[in-house]
C-alpha atoms as a PDB file:
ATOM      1  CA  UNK A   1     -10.731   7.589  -4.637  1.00  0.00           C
ATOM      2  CA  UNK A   2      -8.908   6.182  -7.567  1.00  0.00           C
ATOM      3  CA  UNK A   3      -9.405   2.751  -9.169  1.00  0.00           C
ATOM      4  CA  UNK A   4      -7.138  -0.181  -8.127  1.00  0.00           C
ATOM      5  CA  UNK A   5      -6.272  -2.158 -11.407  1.00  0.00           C
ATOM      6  CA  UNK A   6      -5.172  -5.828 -12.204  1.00  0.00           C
ATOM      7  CA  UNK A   7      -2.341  -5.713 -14.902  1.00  0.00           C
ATOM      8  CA  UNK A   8      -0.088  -7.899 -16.421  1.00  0.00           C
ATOM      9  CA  UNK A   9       3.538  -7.557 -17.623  1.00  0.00           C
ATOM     10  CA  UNK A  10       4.023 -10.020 -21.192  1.00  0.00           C
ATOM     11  CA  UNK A  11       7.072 -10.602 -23.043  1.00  0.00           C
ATOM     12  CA  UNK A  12       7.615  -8.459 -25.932  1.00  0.00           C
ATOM     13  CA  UNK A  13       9.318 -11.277 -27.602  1.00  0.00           C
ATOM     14  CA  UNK A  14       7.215 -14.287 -26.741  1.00  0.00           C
ATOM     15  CA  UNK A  15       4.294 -12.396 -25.700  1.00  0.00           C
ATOM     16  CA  UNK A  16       3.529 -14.597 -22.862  1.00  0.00           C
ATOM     17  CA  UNK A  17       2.303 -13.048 -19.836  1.00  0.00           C
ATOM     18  CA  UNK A  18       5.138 -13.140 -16.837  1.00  0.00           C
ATOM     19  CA  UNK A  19       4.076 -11.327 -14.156  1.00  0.00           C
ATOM     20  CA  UNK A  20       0.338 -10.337 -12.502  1.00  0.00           C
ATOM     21  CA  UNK A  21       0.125  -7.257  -9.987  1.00  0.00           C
ATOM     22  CA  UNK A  22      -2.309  -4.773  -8.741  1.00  0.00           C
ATOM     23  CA  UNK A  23      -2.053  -0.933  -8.810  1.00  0.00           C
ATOM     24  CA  UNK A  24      -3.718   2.251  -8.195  1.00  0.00           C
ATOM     25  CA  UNK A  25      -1.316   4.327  -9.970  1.00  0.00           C
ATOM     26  CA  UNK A  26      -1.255   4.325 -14.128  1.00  0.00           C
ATOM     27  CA  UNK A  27      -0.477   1.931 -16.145  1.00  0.00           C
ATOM     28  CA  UNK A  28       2.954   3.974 -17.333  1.00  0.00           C
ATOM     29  CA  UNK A  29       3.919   5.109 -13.739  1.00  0.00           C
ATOM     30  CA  UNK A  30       3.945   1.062 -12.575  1.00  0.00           C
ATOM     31  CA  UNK A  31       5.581   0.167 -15.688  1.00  0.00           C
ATOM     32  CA  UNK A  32       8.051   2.919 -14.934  1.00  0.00           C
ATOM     33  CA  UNK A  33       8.664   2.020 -11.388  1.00  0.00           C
ATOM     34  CA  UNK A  34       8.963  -1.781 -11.863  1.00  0.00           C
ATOM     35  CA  UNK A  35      12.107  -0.743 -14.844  1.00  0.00           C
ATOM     36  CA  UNK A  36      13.560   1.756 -12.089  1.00  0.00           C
ATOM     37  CA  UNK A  37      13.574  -1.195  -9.048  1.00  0.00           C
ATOM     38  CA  UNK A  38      14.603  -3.632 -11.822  1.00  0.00           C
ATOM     39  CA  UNK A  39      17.624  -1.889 -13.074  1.00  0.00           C
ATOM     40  CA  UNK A  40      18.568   1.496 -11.745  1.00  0.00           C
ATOM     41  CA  UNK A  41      18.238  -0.310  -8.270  1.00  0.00           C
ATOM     42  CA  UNK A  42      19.089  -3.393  -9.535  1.00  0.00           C
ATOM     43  CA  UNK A  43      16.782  -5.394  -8.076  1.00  0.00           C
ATOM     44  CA  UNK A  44      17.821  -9.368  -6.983  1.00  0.00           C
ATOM     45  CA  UNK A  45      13.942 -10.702  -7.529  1.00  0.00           C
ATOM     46  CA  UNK A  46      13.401 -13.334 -10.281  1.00  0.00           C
ATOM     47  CA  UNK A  47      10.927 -10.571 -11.692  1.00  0.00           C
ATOM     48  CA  UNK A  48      13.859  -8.045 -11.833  1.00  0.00           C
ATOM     49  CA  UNK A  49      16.106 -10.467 -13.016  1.00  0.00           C
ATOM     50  CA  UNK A  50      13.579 -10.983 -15.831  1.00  0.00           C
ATOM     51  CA  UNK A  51      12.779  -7.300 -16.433  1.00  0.00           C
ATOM     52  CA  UNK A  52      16.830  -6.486 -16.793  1.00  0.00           C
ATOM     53  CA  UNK A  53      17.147  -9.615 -19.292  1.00  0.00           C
ATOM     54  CA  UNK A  54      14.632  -7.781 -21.506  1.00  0.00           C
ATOM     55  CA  UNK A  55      15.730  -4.079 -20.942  1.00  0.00           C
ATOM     56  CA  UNK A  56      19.660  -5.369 -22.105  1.00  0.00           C
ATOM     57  CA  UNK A  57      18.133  -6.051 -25.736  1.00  0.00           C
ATOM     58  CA  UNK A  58      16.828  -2.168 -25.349  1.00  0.00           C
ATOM     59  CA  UNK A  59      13.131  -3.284 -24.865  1.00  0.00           C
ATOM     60  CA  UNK A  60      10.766  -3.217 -21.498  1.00  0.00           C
ATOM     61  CA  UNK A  61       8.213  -5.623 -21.052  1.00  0.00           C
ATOM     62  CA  UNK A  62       4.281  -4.748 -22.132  1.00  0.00           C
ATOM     63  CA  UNK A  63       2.051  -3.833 -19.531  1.00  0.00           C
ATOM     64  CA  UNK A  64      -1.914  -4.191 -20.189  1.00  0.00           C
ATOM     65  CA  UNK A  65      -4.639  -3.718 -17.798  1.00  0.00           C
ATOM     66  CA  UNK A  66      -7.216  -6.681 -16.721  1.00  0.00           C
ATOM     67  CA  UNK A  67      -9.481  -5.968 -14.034  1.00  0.00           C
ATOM     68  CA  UNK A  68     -10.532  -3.078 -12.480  1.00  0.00           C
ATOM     69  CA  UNK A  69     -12.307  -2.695  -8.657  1.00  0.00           C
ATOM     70  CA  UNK A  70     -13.295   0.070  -6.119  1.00  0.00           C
ATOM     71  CA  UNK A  71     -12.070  -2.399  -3.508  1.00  0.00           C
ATOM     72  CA  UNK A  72      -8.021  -2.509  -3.206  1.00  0.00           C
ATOM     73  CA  UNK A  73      -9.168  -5.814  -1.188  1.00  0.00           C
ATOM     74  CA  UNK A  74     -11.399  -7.108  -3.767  1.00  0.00           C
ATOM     75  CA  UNK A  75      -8.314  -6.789  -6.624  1.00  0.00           C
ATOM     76  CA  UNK A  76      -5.426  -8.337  -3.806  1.00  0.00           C
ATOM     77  CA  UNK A  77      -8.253 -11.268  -3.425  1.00  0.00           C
ATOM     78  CA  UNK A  78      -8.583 -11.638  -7.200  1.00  0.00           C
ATOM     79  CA  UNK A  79      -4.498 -11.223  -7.674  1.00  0.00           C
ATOM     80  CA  UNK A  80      -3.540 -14.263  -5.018  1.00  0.00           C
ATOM     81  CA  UNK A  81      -5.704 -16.180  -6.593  1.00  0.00           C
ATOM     82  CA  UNK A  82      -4.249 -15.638 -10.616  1.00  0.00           C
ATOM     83  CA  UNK A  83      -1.001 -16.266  -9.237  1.00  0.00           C
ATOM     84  CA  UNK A  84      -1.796 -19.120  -7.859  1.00  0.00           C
ATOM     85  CA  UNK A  85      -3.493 -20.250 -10.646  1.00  0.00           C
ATOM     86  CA  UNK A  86      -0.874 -19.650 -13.483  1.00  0.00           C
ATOM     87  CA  UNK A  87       2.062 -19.558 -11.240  1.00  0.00           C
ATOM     88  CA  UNK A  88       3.829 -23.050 -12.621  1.00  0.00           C
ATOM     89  CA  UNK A  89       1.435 -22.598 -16.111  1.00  0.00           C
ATOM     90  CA  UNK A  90       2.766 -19.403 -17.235  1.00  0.00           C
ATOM     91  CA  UNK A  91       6.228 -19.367 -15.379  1.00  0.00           C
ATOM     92  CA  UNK A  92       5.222 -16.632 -13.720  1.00  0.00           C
ATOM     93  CA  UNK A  93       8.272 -14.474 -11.706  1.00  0.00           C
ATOM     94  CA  UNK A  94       5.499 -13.478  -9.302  1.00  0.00           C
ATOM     95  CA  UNK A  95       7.407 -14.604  -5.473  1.00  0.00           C
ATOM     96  CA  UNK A  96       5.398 -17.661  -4.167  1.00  0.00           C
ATOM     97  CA  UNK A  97       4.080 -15.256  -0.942  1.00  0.00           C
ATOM     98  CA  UNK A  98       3.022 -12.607  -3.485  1.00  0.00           C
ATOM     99  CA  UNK A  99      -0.038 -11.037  -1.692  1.00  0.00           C
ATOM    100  CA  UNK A 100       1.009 -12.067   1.903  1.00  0.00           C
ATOM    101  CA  UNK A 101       4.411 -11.068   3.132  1.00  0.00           C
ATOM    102  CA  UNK A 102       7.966 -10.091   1.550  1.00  0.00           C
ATOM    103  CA  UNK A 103      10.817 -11.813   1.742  1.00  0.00           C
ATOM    104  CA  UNK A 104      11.986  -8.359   3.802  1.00  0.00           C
ATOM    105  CA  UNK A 105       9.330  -9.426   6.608  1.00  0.00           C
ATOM    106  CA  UNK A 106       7.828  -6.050   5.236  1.00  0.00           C
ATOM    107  CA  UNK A 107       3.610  -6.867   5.543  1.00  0.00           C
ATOM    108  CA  UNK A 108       1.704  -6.764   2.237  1.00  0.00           C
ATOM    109  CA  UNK A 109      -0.862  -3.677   1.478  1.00  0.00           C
ATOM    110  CA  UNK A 110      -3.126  -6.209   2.095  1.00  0.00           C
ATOM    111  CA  UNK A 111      -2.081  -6.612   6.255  1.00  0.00           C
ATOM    112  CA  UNK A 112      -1.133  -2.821   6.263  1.00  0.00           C
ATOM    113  CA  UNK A 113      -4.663  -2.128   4.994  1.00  0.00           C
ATOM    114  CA  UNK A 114      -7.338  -4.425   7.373  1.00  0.00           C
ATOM    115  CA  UNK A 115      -5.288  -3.362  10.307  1.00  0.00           C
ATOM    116  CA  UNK A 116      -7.273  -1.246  13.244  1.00  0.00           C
ATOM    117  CA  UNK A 117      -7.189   2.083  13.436  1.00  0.00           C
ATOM    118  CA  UNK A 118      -7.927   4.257  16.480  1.00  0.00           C
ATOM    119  CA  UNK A 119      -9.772   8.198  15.721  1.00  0.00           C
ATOM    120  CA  UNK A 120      -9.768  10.185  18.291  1.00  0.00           C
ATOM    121  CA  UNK A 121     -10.817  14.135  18.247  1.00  0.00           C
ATOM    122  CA  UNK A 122      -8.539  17.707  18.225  1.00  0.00           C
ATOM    123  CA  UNK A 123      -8.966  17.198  22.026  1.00  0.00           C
ATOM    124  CA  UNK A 124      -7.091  13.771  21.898  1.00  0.00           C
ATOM    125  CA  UNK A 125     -10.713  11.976  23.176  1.00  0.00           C
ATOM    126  CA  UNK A 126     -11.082   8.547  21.799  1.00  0.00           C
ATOM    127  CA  UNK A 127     -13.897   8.458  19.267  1.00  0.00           C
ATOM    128  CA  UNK A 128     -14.137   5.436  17.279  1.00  0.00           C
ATOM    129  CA  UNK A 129     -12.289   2.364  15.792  1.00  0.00           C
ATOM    130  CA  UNK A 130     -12.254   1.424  12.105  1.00  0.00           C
ATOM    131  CA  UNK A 131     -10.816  -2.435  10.900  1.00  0.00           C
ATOM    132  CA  UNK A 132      -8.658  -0.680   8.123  1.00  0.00           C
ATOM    133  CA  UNK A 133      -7.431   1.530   6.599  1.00  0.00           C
ATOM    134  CA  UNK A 134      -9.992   1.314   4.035  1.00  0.00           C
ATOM    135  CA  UNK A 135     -12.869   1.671   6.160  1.00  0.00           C
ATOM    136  CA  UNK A 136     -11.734   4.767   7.927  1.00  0.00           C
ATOM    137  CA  UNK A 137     -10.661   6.390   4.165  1.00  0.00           C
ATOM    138  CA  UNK A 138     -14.580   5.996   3.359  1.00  0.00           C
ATOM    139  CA  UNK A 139     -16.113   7.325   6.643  1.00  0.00           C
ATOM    140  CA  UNK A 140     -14.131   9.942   6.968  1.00  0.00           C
ATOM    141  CA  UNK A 141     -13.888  10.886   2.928  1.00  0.00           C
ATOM    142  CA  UNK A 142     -10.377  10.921   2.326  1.00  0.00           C
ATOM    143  CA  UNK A 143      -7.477   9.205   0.441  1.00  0.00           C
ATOM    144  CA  UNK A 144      -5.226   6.487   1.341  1.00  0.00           C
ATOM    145  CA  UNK A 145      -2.043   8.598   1.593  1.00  0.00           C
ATOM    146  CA  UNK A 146      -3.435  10.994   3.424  1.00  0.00           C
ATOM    147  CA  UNK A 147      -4.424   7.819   6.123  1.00  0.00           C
ATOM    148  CA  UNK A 148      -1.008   7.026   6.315  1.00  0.00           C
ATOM    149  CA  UNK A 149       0.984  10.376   6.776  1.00  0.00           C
ATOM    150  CA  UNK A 150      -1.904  11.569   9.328  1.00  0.00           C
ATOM    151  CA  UNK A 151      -0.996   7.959  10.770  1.00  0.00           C
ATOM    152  CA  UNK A 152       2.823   8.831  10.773  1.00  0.00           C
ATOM    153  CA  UNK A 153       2.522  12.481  11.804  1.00  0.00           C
ATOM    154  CA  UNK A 154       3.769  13.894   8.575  1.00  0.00           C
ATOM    155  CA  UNK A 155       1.413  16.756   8.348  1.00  0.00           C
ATOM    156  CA  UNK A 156       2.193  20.305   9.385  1.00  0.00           C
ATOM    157  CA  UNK A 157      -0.770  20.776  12.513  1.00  0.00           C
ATOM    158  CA  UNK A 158      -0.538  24.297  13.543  1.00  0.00           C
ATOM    159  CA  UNK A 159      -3.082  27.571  13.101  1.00  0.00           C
ATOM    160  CA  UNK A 160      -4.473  26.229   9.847  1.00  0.00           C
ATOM    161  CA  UNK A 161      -5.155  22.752  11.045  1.00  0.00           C
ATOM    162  CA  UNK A 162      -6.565  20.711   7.996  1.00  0.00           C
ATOM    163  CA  UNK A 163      -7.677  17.816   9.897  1.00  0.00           C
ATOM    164  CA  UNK A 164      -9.732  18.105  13.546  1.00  0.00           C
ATOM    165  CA  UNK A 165      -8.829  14.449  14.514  1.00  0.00           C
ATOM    166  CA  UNK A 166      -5.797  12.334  15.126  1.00  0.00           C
ATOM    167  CA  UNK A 167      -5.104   8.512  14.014  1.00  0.00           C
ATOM    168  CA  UNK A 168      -3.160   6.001  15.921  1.00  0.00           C
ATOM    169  CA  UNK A 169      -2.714   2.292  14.848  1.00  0.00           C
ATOM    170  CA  UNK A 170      -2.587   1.816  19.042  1.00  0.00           C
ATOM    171  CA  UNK A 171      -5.393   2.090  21.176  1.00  0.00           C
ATOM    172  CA  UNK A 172      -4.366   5.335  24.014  1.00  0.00           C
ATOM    173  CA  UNK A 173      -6.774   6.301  26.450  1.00  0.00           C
ATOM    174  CA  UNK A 174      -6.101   9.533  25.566  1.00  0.00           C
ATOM    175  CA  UNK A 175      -3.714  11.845  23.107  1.00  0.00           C
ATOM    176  CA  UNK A 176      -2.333  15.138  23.671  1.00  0.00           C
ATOM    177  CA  UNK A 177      -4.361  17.938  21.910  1.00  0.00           C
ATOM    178  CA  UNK A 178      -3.683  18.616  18.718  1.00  0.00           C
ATOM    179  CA  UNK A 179      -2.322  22.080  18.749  1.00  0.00           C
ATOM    180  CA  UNK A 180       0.263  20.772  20.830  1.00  0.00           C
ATOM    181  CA  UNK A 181       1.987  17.410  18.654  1.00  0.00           C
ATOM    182  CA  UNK A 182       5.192  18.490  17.546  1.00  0.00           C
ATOM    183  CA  UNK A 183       6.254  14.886  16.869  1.00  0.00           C
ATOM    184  CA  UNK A 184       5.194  11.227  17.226  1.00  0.00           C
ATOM    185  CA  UNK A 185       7.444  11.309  20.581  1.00  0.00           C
ATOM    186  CA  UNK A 186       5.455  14.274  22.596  1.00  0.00           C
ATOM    187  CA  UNK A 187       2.568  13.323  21.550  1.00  0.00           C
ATOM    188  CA  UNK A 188       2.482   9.465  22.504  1.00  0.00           C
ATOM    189  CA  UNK A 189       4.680  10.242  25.186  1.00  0.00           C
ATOM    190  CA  UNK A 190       1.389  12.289  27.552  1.00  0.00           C
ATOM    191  CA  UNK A 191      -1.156   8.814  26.112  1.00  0.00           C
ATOM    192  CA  UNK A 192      -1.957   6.620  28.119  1.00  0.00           C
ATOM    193  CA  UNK A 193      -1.974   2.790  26.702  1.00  0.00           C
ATOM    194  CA  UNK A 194      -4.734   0.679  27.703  1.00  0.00           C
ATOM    195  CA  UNK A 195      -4.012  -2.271  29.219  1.00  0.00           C
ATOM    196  CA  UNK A 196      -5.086  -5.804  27.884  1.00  0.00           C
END
């Protein structure tokens, strides 16, 4: 499982730091990302806003790392707490909520990650429930993305079937087998939903 890192984006012309963030991708693929939101989206966020003001003068802002942590939970921890820290100190363009939820109402990787999941088996038997995301990446020994597109059905289940479980983020009493989910539809639709 990859590292999750703690960067900063500075100023090329002041060489203040502006902006703290986490990811588990490289240093250059965030960088790139944050330019392509910023300005071939053209992004609204005081961060974007800052980002194009640079990229006009034909620069991009620097981007070094910090920290470094197994735990995406440990870094988000250690990021709210930077931001708040040098929010008002540094200017920062961080969003006040950074770390909790978007302006969008879209939840944070840190809700999306300590939510339950449910396992249940290639029979569609209830097995076990994990408190994240993380927790059921470790047990079970496999990446993040794979969580989520197992989560929204996105792999091909069929003869070769790479995975003998299913995931659900709601607790069924049962699922259809797995030879038979041809989409999220069919296969919630035979589940039952335990009641409260």
């Amino acid at each position: 499982m990859s590292k999750t890192k703690i960067y900063v984006l500075i100023n090329p012309f002041t060489l203040k730091v502006r902006y703290i963030g986490i990811t588990c991708s490289t240093l250059g693929k965030r960088l790139s990302d944050h330019i392509y939101t910023s300005v071939r989206k053209n992004g609204k966020t005081h961060k974007d806003n800052w980002i194009k003001s640079i990229y006009k003068y034909g620069e991009k802002p620097i981007i070094r790392q910090i920290a470094q942590f197994n735990s995406r939970l440990e870094a988000r921890d250690l990021e709210i707490k930077l931001i708040k820290k040098y929010k008002n100190k540094h200017k920062l363009v961080n969003t006040i909520d950074e770390g909790k939820f978007q302006s969008s109402g879209k939840k944070s990787a840190r809700v999306y990650l300590t939510k339950p999941i449910y396992l249940y088996d290639k029979n569609g038997i209830f097995i076990k429930k994990f408190n994240s995301s993380r927790e059921c990446a470790k047990e079970l020994n496999l990446e993040m993305i794979s969580i989520k597109k197992i989560l929204s059905r996105k792999k091909k289940f069929g003869l070769n079937i790479k995975y003998k479980f299913q995931l659900s983020r709601i607790r069924y009493r049962s699922l259809s087998p797995i030879l038979e989910i041809g989409s999220r539809t069919k296969t919630f639709s035979s589940a039952h939903i335990l009641s409260n």
